[in-house]
N, C-alpha and C. Protein backbone atom coordinates (compact mmCIF):
# COMPACT_ATOMS: atom_id res chain seq x y z
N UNK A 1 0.85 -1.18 0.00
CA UNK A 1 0.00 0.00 0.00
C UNK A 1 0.89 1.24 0.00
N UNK A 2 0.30 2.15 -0.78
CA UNK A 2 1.40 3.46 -0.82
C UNK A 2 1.03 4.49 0.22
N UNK A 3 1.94 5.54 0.68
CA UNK A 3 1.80 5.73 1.75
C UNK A 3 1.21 7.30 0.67
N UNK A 4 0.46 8.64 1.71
CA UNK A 4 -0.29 9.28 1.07
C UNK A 4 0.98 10.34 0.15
N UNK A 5 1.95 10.74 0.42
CA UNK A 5 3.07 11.25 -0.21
C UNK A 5 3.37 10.62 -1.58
N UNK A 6 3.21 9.26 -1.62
CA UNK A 6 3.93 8.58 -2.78
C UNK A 6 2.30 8.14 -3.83
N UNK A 7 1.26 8.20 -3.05
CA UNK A 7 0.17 8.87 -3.95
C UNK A 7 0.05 10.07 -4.65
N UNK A 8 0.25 11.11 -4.33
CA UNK A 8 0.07 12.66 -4.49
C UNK A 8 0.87 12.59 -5.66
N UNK A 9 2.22 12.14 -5.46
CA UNK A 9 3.36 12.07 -6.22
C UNK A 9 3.14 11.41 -7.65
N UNK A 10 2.28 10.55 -7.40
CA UNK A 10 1.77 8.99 -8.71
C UNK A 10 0.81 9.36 -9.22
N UNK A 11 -0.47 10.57 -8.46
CA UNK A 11 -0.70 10.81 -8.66
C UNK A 11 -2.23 9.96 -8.60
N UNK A 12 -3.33 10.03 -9.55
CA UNK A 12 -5.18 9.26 -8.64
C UNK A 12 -5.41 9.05 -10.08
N UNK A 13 -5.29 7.49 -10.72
CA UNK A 13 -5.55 6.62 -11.78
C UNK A 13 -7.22 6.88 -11.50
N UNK A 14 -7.77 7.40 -12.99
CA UNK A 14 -9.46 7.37 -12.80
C UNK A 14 -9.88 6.56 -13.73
N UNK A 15 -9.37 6.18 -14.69
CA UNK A 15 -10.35 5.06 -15.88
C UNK A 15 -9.09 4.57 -16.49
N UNK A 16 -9.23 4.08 -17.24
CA UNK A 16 -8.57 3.56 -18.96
C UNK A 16 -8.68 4.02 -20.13
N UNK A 17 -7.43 4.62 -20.56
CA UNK A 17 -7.87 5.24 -21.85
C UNK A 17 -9.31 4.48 -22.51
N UNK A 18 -9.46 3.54 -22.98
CA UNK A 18 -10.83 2.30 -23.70
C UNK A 18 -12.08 3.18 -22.37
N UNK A 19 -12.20 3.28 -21.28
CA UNK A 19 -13.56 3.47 -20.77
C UNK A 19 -13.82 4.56 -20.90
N UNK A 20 -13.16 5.72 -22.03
CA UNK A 20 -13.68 7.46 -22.02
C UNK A 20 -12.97 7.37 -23.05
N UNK A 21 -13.99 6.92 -24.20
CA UNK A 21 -13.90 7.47 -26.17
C UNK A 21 -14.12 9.25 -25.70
N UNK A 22 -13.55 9.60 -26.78
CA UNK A 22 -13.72 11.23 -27.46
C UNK A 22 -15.11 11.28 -27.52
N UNK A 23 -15.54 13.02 -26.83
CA UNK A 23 -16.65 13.20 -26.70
C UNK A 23 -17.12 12.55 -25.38
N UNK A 24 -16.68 11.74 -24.41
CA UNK A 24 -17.13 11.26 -23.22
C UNK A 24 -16.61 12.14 -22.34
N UNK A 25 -17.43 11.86 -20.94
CA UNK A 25 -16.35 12.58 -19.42
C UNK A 25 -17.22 11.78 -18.38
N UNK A 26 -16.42 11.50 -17.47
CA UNK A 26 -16.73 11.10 -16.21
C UNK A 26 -16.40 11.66 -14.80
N UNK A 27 -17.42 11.64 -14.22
CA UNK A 27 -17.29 12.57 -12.90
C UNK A 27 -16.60 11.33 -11.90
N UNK A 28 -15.09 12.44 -11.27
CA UNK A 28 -14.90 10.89 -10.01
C UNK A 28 -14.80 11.78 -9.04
N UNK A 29 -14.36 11.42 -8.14
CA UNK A 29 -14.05 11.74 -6.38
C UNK A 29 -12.73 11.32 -6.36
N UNK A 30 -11.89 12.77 -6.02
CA UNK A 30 -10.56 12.41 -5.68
C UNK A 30 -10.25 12.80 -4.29
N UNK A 31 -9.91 12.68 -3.32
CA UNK A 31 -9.50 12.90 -2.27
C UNK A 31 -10.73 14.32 -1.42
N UNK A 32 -11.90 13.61 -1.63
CA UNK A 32 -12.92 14.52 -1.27
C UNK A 32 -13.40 15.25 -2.46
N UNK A 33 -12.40 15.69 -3.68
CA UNK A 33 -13.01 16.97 -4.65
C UNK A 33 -13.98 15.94 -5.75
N UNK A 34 -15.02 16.43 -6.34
CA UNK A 34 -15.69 16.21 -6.96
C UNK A 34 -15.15 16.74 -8.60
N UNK A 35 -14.85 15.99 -9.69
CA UNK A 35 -13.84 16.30 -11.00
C UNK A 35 -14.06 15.35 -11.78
N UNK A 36 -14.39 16.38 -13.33
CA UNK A 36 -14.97 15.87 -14.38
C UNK A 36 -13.95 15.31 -15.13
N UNK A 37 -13.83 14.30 -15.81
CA UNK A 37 -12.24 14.05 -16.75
C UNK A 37 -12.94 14.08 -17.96
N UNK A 38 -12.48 14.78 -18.64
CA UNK A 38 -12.54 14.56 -20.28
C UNK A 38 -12.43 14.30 -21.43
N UNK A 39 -12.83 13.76 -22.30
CA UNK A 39 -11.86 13.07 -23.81
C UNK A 39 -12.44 14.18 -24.93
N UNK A 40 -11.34 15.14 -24.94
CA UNK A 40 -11.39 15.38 -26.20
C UNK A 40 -10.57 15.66 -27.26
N UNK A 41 -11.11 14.71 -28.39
CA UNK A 41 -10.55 15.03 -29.37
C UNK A 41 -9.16 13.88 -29.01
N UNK A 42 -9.25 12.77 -28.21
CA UNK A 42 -8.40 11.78 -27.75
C UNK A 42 -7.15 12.63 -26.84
N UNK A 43 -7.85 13.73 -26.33
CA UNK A 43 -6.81 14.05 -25.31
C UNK A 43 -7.52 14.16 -23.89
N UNK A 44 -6.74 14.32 -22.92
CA UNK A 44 -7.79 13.97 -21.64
C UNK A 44 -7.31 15.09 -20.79
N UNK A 45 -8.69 15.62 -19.87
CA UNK A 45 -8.48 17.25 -19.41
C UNK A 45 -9.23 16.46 -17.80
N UNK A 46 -8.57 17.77 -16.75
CA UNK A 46 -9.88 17.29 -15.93
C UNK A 46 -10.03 19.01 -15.56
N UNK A 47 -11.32 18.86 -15.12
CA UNK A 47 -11.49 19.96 -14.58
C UNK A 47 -12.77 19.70 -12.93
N UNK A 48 -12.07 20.95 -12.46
CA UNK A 48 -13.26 20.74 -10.83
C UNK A 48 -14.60 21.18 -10.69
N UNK A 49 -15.72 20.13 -10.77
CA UNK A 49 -16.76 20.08 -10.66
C UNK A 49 -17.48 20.93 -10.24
N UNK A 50 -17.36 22.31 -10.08
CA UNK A 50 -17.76 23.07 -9.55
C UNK A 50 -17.70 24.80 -10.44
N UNK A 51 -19.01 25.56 -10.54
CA UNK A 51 -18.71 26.37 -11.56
C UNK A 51 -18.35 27.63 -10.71
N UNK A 52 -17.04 28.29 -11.33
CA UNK A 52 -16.82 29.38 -10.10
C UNK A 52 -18.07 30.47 -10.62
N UNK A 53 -19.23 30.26 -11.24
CA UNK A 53 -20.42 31.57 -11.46
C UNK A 53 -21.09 31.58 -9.90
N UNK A 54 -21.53 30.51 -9.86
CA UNK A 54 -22.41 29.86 -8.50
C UNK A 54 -22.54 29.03 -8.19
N UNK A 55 -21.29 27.62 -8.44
CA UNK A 55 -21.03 26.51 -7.64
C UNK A 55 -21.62 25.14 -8.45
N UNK A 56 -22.43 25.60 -9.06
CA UNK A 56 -23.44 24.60 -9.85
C UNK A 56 -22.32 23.42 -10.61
N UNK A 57 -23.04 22.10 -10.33
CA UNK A 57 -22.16 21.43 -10.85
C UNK A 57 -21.50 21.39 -12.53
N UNK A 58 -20.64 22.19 -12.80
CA UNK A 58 -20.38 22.70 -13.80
C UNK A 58 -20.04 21.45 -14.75
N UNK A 59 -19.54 20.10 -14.74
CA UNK A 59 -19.49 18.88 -15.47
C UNK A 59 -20.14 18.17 -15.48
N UNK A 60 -21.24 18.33 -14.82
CA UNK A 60 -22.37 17.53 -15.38
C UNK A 60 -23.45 18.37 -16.59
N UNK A 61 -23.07 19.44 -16.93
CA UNK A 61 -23.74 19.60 -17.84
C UNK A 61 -23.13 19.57 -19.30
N UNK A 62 -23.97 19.59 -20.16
CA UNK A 62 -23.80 19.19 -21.74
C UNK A 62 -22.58 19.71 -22.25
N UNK A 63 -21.77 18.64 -22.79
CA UNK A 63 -20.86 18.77 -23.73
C UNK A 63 -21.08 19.29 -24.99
N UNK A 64 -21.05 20.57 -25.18
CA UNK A 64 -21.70 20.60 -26.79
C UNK A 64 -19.74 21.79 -27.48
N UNK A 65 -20.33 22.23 -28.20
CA UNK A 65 -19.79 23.58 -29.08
C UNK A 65 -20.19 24.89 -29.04
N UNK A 66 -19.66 25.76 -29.07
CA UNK A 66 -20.35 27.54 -29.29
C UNK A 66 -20.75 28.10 -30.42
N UNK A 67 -21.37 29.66 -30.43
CA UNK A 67 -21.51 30.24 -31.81
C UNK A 67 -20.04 30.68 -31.91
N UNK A 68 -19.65 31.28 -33.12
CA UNK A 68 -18.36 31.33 -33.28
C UNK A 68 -18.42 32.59 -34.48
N UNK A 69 -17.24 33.67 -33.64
CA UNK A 69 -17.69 35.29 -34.12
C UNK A 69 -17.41 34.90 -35.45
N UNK A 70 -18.19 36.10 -36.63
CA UNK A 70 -18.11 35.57 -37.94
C UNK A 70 -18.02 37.19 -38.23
N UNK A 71 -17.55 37.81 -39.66
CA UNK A 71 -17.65 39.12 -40.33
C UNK A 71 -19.15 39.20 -40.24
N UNK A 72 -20.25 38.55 -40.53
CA UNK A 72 -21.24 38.86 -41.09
C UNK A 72 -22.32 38.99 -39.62
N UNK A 73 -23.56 38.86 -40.54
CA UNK A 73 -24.77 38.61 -39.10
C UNK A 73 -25.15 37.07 -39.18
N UNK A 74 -24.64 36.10 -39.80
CA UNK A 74 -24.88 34.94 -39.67
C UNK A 74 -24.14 34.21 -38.57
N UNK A 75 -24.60 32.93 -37.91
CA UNK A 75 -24.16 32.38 -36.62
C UNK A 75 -23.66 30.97 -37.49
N UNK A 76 -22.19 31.26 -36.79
CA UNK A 76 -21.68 29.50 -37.05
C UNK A 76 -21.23 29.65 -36.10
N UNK A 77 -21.44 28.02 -35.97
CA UNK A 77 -21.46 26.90 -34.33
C UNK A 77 -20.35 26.23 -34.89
N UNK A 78 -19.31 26.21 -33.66
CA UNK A 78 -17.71 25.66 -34.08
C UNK A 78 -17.49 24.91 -32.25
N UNK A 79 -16.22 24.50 -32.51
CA UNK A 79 -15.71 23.70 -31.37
C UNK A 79 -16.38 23.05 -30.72
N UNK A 80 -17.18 22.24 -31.39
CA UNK A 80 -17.77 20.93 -31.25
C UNK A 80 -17.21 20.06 -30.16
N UNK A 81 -17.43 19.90 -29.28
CA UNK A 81 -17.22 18.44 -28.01
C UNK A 81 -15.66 19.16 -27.08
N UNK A 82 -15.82 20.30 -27.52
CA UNK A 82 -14.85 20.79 -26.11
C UNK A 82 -14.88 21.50 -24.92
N UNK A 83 -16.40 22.47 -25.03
CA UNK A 83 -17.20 23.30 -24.38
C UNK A 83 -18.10 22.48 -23.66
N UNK A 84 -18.27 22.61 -21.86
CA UNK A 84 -19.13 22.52 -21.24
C UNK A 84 -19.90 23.12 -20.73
N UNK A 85 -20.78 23.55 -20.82
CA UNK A 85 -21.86 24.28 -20.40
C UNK A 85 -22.86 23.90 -18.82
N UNK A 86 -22.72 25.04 -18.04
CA UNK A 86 -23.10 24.37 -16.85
C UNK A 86 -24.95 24.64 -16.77
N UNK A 87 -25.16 23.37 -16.17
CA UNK A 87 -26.38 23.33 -16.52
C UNK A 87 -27.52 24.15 -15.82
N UNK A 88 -27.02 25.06 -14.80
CA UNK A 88 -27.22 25.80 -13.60
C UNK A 88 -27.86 27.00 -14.86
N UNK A 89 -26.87 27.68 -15.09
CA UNK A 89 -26.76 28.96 -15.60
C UNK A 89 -26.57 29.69 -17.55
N UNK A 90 -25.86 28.14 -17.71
CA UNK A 90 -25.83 28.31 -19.50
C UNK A 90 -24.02 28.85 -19.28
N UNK A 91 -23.12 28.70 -18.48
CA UNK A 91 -22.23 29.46 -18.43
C UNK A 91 -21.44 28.21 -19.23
N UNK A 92 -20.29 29.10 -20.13
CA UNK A 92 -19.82 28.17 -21.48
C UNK A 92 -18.72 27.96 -21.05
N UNK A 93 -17.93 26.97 -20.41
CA UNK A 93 -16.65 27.00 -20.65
C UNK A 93 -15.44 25.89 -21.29
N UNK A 94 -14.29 26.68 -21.66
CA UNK A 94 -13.32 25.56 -22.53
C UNK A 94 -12.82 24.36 -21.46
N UNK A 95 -12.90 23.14 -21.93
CA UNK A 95 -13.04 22.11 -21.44
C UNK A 95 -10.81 22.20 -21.07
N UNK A 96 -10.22 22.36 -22.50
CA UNK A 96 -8.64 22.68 -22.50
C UNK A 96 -8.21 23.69 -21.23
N UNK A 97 -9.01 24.74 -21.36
CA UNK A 97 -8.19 25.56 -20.40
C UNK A 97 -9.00 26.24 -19.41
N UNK A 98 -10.00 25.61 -19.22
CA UNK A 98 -11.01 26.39 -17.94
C UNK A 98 -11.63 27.49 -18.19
N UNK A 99 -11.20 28.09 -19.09
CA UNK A 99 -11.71 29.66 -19.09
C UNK A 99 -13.05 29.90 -19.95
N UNK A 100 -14.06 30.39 -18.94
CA UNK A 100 -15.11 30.94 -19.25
C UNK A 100 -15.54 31.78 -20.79
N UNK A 101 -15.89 31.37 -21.59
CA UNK A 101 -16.00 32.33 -22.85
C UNK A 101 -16.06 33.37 -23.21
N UNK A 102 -17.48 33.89 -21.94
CA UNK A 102 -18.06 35.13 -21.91
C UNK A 102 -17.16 35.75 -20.89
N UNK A 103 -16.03 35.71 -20.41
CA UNK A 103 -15.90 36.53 -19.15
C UNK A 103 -14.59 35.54 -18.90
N UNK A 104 -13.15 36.31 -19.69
CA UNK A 104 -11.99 34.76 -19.58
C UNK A 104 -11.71 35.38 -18.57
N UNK A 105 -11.57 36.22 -17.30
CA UNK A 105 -11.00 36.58 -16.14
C UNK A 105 -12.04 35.16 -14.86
N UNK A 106 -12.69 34.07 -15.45
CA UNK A 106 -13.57 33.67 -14.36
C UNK A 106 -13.07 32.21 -15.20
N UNK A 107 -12.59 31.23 -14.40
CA UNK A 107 -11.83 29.93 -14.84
C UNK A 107 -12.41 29.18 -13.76
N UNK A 108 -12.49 27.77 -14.74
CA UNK A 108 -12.86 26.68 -13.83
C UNK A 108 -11.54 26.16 -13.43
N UNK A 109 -11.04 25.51 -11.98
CA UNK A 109 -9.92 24.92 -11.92
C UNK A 109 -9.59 23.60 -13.24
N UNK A 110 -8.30 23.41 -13.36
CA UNK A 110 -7.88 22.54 -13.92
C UNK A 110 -7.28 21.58 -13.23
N UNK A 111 -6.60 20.21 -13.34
CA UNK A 111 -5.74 19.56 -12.44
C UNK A 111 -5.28 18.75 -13.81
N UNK A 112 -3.77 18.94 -13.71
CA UNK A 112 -2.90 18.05 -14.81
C UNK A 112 -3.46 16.60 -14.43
N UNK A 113 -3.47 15.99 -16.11
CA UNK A 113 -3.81 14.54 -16.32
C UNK A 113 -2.90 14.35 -17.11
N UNK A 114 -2.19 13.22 -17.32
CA UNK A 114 -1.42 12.51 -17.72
C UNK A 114 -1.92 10.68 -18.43
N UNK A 115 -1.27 9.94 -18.96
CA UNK A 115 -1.86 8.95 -19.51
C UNK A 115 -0.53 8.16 -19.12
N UNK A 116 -0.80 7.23 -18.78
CA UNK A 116 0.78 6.15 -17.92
C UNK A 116 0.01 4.46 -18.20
N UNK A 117 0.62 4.07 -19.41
CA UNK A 117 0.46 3.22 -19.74
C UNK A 117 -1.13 2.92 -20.54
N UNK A 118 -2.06 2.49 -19.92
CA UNK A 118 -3.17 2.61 -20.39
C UNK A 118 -4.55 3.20 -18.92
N UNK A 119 -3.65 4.13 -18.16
CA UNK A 119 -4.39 4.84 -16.90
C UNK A 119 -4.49 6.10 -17.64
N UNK A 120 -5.34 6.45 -17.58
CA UNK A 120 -5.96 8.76 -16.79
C UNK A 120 -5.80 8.80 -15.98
N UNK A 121 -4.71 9.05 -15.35
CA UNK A 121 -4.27 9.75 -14.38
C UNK A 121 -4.54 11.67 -13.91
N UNK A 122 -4.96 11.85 -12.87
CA UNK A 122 -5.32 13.16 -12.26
C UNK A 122 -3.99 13.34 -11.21
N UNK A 123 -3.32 14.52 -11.23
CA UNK A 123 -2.14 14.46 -10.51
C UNK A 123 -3.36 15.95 -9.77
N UNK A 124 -3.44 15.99 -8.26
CA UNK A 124 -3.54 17.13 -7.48
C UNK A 124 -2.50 18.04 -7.35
């Protein structure tokens, strides 16, 4: 058994690459925090379950894409399966880097993931 130092260090194995295809996420429990892991685009993100707007569980809501600014008055919808949207409030954010769309000064935490052999690993 590892002692809690040489965990922290190894870091908190959450699935297998095979149990989270692109376009999936799963909510786990790491050492009390509640954290969404994500596949996108075959890369894996995690972010903390929690939306800094008003707490609302910010990974459990829909994985979708945004409108995406254009020259004209027409709306195109881009970045397909990287944007989570919390289901509380509609608040949009990048799944890569936490940051809120409407408002990049307001970020969801991130926590480095890594891939070690065939683990997702969440390093705190």
């Amino acid at each position: 058994m590892s002692s809690p130092a040489e965990t922290r260090r190894d870091g908190h194995p959450v699935c297998t690459v095979d149990e989270l295809a692109p376009g999936q996420r799963r909510i786990v429990e790491v050492e009390g925090r509640s954290i969404g892991v994500f596949n996108v685009a075959g890369r894996f993100y995690a972010l903390h379950n929690g939306c800094p707007h008003k707490g609302g569980a910010l990974c459990e809501g829909p994985i979708c894409g945004t409108t995406m600014p254009t020259q004209g008055t027409d709306f195109e919808y881009g970045r397909d399966g990287s944007i989570v949207r919390c289901a509380w409030h509609g608040w949009e954010f990048d799944i890569t880097t936490g940051e809120a769309l409407a408002d990049p000064k307001f970020r969801a935490r991130r926590y480095p993931v890594r891939v070690d052999g065939e683990q997702v690993v969440i390093e705190l």
